[in-house]
PDB file of N, CA and C in Angstrom:
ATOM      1  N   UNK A   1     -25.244 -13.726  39.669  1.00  0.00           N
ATOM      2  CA  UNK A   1     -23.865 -14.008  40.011  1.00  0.00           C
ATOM      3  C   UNK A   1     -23.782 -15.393  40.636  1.00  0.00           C
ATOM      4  N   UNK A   2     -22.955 -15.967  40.491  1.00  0.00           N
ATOM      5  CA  UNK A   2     -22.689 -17.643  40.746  1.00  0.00           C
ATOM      6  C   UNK A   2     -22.351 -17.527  42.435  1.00  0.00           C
ATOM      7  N   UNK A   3     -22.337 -18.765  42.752  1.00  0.00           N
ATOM      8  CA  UNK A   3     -22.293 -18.984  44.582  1.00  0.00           C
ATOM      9  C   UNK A   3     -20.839 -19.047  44.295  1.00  0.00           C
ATOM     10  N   UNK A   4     -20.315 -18.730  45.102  1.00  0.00           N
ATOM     11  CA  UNK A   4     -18.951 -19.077  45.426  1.00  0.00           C
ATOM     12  C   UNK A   4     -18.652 -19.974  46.799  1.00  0.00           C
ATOM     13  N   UNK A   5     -18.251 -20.835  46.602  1.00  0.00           N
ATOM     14  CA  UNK A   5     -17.072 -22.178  47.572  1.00  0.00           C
ATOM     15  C   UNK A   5     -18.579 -23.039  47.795  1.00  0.00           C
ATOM     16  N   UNK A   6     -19.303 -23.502  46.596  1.00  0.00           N
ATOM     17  CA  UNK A   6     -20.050 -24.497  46.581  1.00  0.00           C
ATOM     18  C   UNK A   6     -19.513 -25.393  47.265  1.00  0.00           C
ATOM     19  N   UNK A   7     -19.990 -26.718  47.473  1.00  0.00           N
ATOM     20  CA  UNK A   7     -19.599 -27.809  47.879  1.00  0.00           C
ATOM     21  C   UNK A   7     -20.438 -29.526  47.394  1.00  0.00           C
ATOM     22  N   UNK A   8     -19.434 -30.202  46.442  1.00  0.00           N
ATOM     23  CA  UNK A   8     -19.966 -30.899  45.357  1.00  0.00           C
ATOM     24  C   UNK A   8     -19.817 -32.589  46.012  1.00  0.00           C
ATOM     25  N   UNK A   9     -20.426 -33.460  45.997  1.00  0.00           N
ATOM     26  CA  UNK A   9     -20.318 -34.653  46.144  1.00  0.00           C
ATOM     27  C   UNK A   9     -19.267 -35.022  45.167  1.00  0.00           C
ATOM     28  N   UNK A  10     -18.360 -36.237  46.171  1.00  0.00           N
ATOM     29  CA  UNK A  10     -17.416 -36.665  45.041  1.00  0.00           C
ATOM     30  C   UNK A  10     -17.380 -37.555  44.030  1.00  0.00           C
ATOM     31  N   UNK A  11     -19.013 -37.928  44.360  1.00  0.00           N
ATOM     32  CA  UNK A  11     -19.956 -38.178  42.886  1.00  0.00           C
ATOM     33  C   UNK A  11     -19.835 -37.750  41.824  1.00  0.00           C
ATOM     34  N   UNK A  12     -20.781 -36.328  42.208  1.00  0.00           N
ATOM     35  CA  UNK A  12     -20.507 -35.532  40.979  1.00  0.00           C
ATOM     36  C   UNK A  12     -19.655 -35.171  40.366  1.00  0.00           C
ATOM     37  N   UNK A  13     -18.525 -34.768  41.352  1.00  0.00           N
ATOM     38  CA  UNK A  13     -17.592 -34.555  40.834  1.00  0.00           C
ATOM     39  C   UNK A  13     -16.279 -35.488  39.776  1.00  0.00           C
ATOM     40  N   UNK A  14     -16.432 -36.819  40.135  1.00  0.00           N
ATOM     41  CA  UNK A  14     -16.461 -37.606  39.796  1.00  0.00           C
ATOM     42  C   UNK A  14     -16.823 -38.278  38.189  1.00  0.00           C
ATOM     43  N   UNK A  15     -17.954 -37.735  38.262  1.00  0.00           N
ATOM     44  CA  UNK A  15     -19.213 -37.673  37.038  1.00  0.00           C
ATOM     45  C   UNK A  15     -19.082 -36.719  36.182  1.00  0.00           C
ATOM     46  N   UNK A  16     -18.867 -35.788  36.298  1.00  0.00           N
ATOM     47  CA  UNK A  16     -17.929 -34.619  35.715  1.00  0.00           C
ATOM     48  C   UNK A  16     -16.516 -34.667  34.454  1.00  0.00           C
ATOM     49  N   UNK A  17     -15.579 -35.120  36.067  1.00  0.00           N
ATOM     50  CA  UNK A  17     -14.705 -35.558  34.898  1.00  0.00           C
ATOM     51  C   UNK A  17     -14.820 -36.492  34.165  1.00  0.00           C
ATOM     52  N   UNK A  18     -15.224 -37.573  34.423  1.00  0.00           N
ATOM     53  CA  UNK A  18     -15.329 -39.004  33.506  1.00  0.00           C
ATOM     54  C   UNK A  18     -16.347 -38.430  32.463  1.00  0.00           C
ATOM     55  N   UNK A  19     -17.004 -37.042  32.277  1.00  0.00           N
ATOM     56  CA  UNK A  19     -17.950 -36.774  30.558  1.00  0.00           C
ATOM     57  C   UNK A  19     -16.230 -36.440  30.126  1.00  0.00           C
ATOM     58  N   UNK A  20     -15.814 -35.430  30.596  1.00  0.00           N
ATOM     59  CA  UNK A  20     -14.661 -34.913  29.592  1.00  0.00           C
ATOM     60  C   UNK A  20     -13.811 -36.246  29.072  1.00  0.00           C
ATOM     61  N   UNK A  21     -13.337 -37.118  30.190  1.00  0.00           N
ATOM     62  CA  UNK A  21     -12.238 -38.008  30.427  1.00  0.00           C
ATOM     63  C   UNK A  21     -12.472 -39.076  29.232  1.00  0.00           C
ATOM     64  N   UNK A  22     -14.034 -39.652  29.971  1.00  0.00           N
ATOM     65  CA  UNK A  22     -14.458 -40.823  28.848  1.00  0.00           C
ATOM     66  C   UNK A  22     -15.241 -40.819  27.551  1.00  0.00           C
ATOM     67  N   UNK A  23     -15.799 -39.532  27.966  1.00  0.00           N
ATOM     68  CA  UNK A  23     -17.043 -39.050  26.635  1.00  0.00           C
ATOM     69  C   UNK A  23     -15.720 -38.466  25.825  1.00  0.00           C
ATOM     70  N   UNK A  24     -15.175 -37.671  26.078  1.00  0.00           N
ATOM     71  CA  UNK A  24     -14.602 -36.680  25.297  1.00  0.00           C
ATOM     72  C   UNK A  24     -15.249 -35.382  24.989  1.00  0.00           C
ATOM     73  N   UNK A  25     -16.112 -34.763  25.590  1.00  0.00           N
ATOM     74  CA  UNK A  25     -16.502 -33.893  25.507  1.00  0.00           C
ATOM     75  C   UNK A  25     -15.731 -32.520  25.944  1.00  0.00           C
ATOM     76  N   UNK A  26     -16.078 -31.597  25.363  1.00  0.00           N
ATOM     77  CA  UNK A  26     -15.197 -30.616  25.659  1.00  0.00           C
ATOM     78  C   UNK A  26     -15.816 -30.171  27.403  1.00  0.00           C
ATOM     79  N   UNK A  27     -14.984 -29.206  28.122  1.00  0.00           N
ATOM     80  CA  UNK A  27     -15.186 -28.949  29.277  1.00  0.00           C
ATOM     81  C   UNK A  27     -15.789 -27.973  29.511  1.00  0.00           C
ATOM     82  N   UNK A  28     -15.706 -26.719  28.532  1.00  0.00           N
ATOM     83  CA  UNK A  28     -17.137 -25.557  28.561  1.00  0.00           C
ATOM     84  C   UNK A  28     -18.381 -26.283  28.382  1.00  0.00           C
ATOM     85  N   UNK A  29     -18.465 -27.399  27.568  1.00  0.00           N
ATOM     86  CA  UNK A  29     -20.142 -27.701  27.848  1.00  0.00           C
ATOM     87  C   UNK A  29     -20.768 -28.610  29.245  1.00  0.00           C
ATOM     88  N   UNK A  30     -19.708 -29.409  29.283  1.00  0.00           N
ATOM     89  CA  UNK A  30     -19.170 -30.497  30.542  1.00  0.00           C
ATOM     90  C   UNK A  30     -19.890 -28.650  32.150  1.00  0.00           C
ATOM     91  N   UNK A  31     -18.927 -27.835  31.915  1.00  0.00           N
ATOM     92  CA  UNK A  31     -19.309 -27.014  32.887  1.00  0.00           C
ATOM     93  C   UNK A  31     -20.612 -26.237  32.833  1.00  0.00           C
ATOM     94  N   UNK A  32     -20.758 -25.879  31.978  1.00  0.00           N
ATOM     95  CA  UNK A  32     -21.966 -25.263  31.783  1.00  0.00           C
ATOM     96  C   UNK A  32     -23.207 -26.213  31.865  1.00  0.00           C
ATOM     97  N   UNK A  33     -23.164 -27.620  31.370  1.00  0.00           N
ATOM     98  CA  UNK A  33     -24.553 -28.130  32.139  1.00  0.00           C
ATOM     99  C   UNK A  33     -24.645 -28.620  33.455  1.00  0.00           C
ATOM    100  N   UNK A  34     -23.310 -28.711  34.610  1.00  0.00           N
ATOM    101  CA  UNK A  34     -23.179 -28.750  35.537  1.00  0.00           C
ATOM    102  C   UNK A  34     -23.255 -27.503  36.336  1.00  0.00           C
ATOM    103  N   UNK A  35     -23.350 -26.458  35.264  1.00  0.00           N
ATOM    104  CA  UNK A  35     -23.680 -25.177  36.543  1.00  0.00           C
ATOM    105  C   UNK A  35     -22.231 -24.588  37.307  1.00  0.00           C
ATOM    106  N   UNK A  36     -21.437 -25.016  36.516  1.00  0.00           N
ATOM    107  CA  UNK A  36     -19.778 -24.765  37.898  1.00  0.00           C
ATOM    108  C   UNK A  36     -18.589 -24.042  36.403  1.00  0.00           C
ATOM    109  N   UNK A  37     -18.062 -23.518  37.023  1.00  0.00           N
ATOM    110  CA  UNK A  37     -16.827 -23.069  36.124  1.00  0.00           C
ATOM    111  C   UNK A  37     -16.305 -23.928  35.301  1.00  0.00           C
ATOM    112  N   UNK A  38     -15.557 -23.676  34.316  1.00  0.00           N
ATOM    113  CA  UNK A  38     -14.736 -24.401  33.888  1.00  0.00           C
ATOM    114  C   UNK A  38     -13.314 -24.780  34.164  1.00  0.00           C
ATOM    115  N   UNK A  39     -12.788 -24.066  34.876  1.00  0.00           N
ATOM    116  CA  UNK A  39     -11.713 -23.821  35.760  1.00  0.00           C
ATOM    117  C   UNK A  39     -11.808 -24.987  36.247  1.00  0.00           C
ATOM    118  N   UNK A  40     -12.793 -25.051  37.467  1.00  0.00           N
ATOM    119  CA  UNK A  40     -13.176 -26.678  37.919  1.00  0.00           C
ATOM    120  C   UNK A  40     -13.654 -27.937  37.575  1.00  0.00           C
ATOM    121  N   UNK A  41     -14.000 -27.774  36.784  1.00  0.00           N
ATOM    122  CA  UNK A  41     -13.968 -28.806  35.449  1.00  0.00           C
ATOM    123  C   UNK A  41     -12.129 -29.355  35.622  1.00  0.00           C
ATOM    124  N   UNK A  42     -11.638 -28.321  34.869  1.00  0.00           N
ATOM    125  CA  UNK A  42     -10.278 -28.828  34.130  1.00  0.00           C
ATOM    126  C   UNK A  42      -9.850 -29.524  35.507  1.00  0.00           C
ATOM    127  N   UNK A  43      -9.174 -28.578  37.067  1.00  0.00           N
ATOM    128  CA  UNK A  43      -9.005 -29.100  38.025  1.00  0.00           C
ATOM    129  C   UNK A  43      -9.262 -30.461  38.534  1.00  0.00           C
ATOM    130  N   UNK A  44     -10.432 -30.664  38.159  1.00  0.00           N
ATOM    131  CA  UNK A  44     -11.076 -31.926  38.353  1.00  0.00           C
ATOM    132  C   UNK A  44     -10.682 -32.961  37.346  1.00  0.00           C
ATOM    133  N   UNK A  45     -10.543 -33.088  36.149  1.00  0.00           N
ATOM    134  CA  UNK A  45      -9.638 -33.807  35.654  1.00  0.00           C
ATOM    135  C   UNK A  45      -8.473 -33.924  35.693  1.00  0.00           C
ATOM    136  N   UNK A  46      -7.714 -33.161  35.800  1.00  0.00           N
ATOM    137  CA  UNK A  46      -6.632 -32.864  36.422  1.00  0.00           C
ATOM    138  C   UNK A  46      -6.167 -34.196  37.230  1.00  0.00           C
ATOM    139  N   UNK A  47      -7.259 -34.332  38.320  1.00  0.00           N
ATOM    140  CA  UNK A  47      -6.958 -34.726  40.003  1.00  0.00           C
ATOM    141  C   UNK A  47      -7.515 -36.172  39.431  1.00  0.00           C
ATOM    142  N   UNK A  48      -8.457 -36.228  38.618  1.00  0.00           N
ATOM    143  CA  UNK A  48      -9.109 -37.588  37.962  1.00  0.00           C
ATOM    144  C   UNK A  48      -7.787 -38.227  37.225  1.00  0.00           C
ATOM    145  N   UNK A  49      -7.056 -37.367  36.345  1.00  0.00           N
ATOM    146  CA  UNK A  49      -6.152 -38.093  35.742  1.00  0.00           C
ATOM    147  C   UNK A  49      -4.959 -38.223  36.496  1.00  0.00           C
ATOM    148  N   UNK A  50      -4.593 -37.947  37.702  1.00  0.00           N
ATOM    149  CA  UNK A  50      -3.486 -38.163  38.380  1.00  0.00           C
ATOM    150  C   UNK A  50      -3.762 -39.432  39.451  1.00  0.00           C
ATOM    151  N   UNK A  51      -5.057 -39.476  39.436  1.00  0.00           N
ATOM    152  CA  UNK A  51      -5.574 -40.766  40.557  1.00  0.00           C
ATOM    153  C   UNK A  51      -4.745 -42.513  40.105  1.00  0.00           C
ATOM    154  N   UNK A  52      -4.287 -42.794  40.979  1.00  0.00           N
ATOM    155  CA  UNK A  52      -3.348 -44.590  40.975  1.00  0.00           C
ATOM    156  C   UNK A  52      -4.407 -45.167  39.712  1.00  0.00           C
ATOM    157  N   UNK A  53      -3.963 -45.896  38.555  1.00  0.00           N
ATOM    158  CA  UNK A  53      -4.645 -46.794  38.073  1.00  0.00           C
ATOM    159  C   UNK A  53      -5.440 -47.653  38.521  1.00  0.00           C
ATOM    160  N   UNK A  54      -5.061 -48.363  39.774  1.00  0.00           N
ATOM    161  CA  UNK A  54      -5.946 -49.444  40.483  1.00  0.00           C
ATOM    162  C   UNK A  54      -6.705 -49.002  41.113  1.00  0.00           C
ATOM    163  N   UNK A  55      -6.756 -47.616  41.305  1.00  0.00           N
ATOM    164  CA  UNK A  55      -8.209 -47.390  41.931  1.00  0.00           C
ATOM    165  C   UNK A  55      -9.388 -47.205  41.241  1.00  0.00           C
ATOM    166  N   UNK A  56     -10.596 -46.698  41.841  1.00  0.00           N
ATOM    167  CA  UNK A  56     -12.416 -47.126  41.286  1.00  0.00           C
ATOM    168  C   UNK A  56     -11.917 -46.496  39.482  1.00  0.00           C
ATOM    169  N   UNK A  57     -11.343 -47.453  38.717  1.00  0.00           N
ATOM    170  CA  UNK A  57     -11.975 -47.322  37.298  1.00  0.00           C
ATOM    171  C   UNK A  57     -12.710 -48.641  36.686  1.00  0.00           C
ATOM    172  N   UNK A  58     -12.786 -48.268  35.764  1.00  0.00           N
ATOM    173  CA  UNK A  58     -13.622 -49.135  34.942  1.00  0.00           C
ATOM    174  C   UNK A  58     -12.947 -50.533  34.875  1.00  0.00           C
ATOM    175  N   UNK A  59     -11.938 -50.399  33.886  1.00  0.00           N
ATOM    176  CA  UNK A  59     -10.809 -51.316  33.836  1.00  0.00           C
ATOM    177  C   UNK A  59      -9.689 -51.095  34.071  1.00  0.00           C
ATOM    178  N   UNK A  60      -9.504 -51.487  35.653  1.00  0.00           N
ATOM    179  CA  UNK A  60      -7.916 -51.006  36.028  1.00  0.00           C
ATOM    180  C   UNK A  60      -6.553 -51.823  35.829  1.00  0.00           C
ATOM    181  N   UNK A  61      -6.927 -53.115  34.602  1.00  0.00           N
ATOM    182  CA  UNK A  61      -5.783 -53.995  34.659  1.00  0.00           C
ATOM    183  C   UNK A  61      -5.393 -53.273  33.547  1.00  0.00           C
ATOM    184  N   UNK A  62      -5.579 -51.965  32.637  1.00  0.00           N
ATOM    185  CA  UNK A  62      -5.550 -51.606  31.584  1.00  0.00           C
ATOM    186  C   UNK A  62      -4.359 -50.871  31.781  1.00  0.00           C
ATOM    187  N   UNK A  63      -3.229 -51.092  30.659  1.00  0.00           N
ATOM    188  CA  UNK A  63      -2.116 -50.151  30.743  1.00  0.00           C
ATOM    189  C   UNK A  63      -2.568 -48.449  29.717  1.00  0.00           C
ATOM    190  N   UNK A  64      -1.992 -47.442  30.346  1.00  0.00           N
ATOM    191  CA  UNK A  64      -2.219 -46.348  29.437  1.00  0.00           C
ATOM    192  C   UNK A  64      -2.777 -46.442  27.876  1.00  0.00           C
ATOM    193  N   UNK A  65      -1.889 -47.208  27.490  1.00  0.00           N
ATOM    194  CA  UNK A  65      -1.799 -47.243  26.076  1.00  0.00           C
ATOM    195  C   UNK A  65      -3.162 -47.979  25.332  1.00  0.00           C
ATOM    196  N   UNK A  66      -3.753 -49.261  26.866  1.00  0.00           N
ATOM    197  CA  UNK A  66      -4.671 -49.650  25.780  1.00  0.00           C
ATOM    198  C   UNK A  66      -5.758 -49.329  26.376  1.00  0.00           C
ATOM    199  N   UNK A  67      -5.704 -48.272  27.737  1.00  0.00           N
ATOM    200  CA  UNK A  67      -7.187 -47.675  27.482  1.00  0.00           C
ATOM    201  C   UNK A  67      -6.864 -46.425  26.416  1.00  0.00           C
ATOM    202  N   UNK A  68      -6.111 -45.449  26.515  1.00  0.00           N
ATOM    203  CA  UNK A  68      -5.856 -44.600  25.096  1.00  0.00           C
ATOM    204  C   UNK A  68      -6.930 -45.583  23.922  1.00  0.00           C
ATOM    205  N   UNK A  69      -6.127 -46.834  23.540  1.00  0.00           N
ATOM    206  CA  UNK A  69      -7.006 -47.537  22.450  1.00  0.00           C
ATOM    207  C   UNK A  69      -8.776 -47.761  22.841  1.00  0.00           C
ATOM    208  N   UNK A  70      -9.028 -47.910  24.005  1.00  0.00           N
ATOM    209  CA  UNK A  70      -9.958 -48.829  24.098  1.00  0.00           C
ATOM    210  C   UNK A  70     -11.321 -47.260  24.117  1.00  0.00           C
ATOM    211  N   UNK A  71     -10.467 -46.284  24.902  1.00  0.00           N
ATOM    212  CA  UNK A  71     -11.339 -44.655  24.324  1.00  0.00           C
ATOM    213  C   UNK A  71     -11.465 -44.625  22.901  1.00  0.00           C
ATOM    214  N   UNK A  72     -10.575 -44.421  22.408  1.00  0.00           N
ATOM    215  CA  UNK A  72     -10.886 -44.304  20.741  1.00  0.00           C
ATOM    216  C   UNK A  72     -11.724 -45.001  19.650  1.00  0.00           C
ATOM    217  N   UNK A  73     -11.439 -46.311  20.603  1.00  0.00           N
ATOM    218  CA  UNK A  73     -12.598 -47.785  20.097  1.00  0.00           C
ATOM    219  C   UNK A  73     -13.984 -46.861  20.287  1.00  0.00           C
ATOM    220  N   UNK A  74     -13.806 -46.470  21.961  1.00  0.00           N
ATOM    221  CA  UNK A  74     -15.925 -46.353  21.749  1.00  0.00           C
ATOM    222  C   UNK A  74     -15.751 -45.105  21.752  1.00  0.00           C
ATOM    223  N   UNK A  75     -15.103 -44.096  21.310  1.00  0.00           N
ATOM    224  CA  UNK A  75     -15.477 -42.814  20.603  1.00  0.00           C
ATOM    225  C   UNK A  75     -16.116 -43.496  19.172  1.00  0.00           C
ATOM    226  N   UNK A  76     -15.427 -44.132  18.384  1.00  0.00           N
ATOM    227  CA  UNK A  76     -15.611 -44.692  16.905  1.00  0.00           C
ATOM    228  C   UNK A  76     -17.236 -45.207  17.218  1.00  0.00           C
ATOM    229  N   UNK A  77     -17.102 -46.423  17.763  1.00  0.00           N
ATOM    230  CA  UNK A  77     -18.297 -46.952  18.054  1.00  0.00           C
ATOM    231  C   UNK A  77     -19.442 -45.836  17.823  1.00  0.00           C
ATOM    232  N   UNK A  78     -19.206 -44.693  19.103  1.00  0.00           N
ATOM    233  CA  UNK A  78     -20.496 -43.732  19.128  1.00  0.00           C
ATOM    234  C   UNK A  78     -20.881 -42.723  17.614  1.00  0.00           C
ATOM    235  N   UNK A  79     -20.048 -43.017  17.138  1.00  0.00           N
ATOM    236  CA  UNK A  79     -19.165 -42.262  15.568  1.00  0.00           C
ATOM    237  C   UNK A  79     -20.247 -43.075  14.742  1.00  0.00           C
ATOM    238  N   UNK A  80     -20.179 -44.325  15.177  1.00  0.00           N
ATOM    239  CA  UNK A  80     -20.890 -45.222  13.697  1.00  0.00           C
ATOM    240  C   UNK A  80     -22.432 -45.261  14.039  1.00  0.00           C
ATOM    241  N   UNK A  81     -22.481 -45.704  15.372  1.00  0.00           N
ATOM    242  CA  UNK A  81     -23.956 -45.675  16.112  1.00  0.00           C
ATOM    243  C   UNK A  81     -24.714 -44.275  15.690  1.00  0.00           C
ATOM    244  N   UNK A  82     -24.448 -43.042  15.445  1.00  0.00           N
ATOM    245  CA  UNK A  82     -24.818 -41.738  14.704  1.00  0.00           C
ATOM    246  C   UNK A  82     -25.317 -42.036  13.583  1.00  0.00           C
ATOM    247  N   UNK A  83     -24.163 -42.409  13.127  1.00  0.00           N
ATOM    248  CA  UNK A  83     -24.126 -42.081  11.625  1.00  0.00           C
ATOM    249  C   UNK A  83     -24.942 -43.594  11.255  1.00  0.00           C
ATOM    250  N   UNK A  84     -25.364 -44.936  11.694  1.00  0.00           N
ATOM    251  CA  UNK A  84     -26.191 -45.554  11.251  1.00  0.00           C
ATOM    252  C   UNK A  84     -27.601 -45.172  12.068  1.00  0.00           C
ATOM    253  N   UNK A  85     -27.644 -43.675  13.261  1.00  0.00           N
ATOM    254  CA  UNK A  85     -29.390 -43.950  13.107  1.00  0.00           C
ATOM    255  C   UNK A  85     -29.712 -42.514  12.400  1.00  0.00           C
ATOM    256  N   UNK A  86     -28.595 -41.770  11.625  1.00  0.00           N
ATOM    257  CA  UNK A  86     -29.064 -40.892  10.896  1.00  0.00           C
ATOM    258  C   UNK A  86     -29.401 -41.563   9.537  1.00  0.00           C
ATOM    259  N   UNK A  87     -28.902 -42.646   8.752  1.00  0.00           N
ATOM    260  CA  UNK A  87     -29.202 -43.666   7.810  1.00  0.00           C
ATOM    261  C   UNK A  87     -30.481 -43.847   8.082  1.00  0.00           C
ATOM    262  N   UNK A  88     -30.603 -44.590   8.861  1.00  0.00           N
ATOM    263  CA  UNK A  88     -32.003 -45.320   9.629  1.00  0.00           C
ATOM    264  C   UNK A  88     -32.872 -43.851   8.980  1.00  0.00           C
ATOM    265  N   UNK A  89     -32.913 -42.725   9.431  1.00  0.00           N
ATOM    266  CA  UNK A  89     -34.235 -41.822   9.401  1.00  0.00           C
ATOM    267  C   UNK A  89     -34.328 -41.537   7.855  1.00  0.00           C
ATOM    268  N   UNK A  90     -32.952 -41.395   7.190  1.00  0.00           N
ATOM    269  CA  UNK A  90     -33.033 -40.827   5.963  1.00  0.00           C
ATOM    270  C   UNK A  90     -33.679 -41.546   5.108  1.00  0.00           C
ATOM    271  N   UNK A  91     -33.383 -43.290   5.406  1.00  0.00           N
ATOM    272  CA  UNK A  91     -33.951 -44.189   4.197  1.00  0.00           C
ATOM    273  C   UNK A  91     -35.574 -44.356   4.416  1.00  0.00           C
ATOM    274  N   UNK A  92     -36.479 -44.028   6.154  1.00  0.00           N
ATOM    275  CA  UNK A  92     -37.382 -43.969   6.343  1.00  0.00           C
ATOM    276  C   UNK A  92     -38.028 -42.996   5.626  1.00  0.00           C
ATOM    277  N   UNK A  93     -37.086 -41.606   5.812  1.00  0.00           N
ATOM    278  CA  UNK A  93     -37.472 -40.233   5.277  1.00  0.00           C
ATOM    279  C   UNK A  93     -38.057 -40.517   4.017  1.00  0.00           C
ATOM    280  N   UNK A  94     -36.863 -41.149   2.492  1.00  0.00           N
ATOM    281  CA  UNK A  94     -37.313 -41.506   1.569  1.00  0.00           C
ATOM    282  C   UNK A  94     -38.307 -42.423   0.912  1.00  0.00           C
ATOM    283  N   UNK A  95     -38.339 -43.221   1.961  1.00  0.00           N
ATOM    284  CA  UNK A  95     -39.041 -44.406   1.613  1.00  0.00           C
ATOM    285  C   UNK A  95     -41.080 -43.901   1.763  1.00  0.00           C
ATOM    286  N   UNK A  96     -40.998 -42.907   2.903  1.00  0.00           N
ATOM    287  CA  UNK A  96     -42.165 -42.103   2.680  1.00  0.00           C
ATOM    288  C   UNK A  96     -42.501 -40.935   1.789  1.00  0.00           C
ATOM    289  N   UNK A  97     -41.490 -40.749   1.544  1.00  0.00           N
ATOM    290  CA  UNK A  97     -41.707 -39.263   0.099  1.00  0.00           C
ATOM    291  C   UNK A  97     -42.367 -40.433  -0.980  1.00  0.00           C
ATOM    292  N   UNK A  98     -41.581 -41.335  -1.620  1.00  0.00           N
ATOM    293  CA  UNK A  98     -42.280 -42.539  -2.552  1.00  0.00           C
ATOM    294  C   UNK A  98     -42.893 -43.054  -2.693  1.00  0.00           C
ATOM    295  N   UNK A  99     -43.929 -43.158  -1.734  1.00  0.00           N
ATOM    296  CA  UNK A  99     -45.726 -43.653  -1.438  1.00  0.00           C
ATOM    297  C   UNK A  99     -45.933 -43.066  -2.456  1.00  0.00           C
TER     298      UNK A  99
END
């Protein structure tokens, strides 16, 4: 049975939301390798996405719209970075069957 009224650095917690927020990852896995509900997960983004723009982000001169864009940019990015080192193994793969 899980501890109840843990108490999390606002690190982690922190660290948490920004997998869902910036990774895009869903929040059952986000919770489950953190060990904590998912409930608190969501909460926690929640409180992440209601925080002033100018405070501790990445790029806070960024209006909604072009971090919206600038997520989708390096979702894509991580999209192509995959899919060129699954290339990478396959043409290795073949290139050793042909010896």
């Amino acid at each position: 049975m899980a501890q109840r009224n843990r108490r999390f650095s606002p690190e982690f917690r922190e660290a948490a939301a920004g997998e869902v927020v910036d990774r895009s990852r869903p929040v059952g896995d986000v919770a489950r390798d953190c060990g904590v509900t998912g409930q608190s997960i969501r909460n926690r983004v929640r409180e992440f996405r209601a925080e002033p723009v100018g405070s501790a982000g990445p790029d806070p001169g960024l209006g909604v719209d072009e971090r919206a864009r600038l997520k989708e940019l390096e979702r894509r990015v991580r999209e192509l970075e995959e899919e060129n080192r699954f290339l990478g193994k396959s043409v290795a793969f073949f290139a050793r069957r042909h010896r």
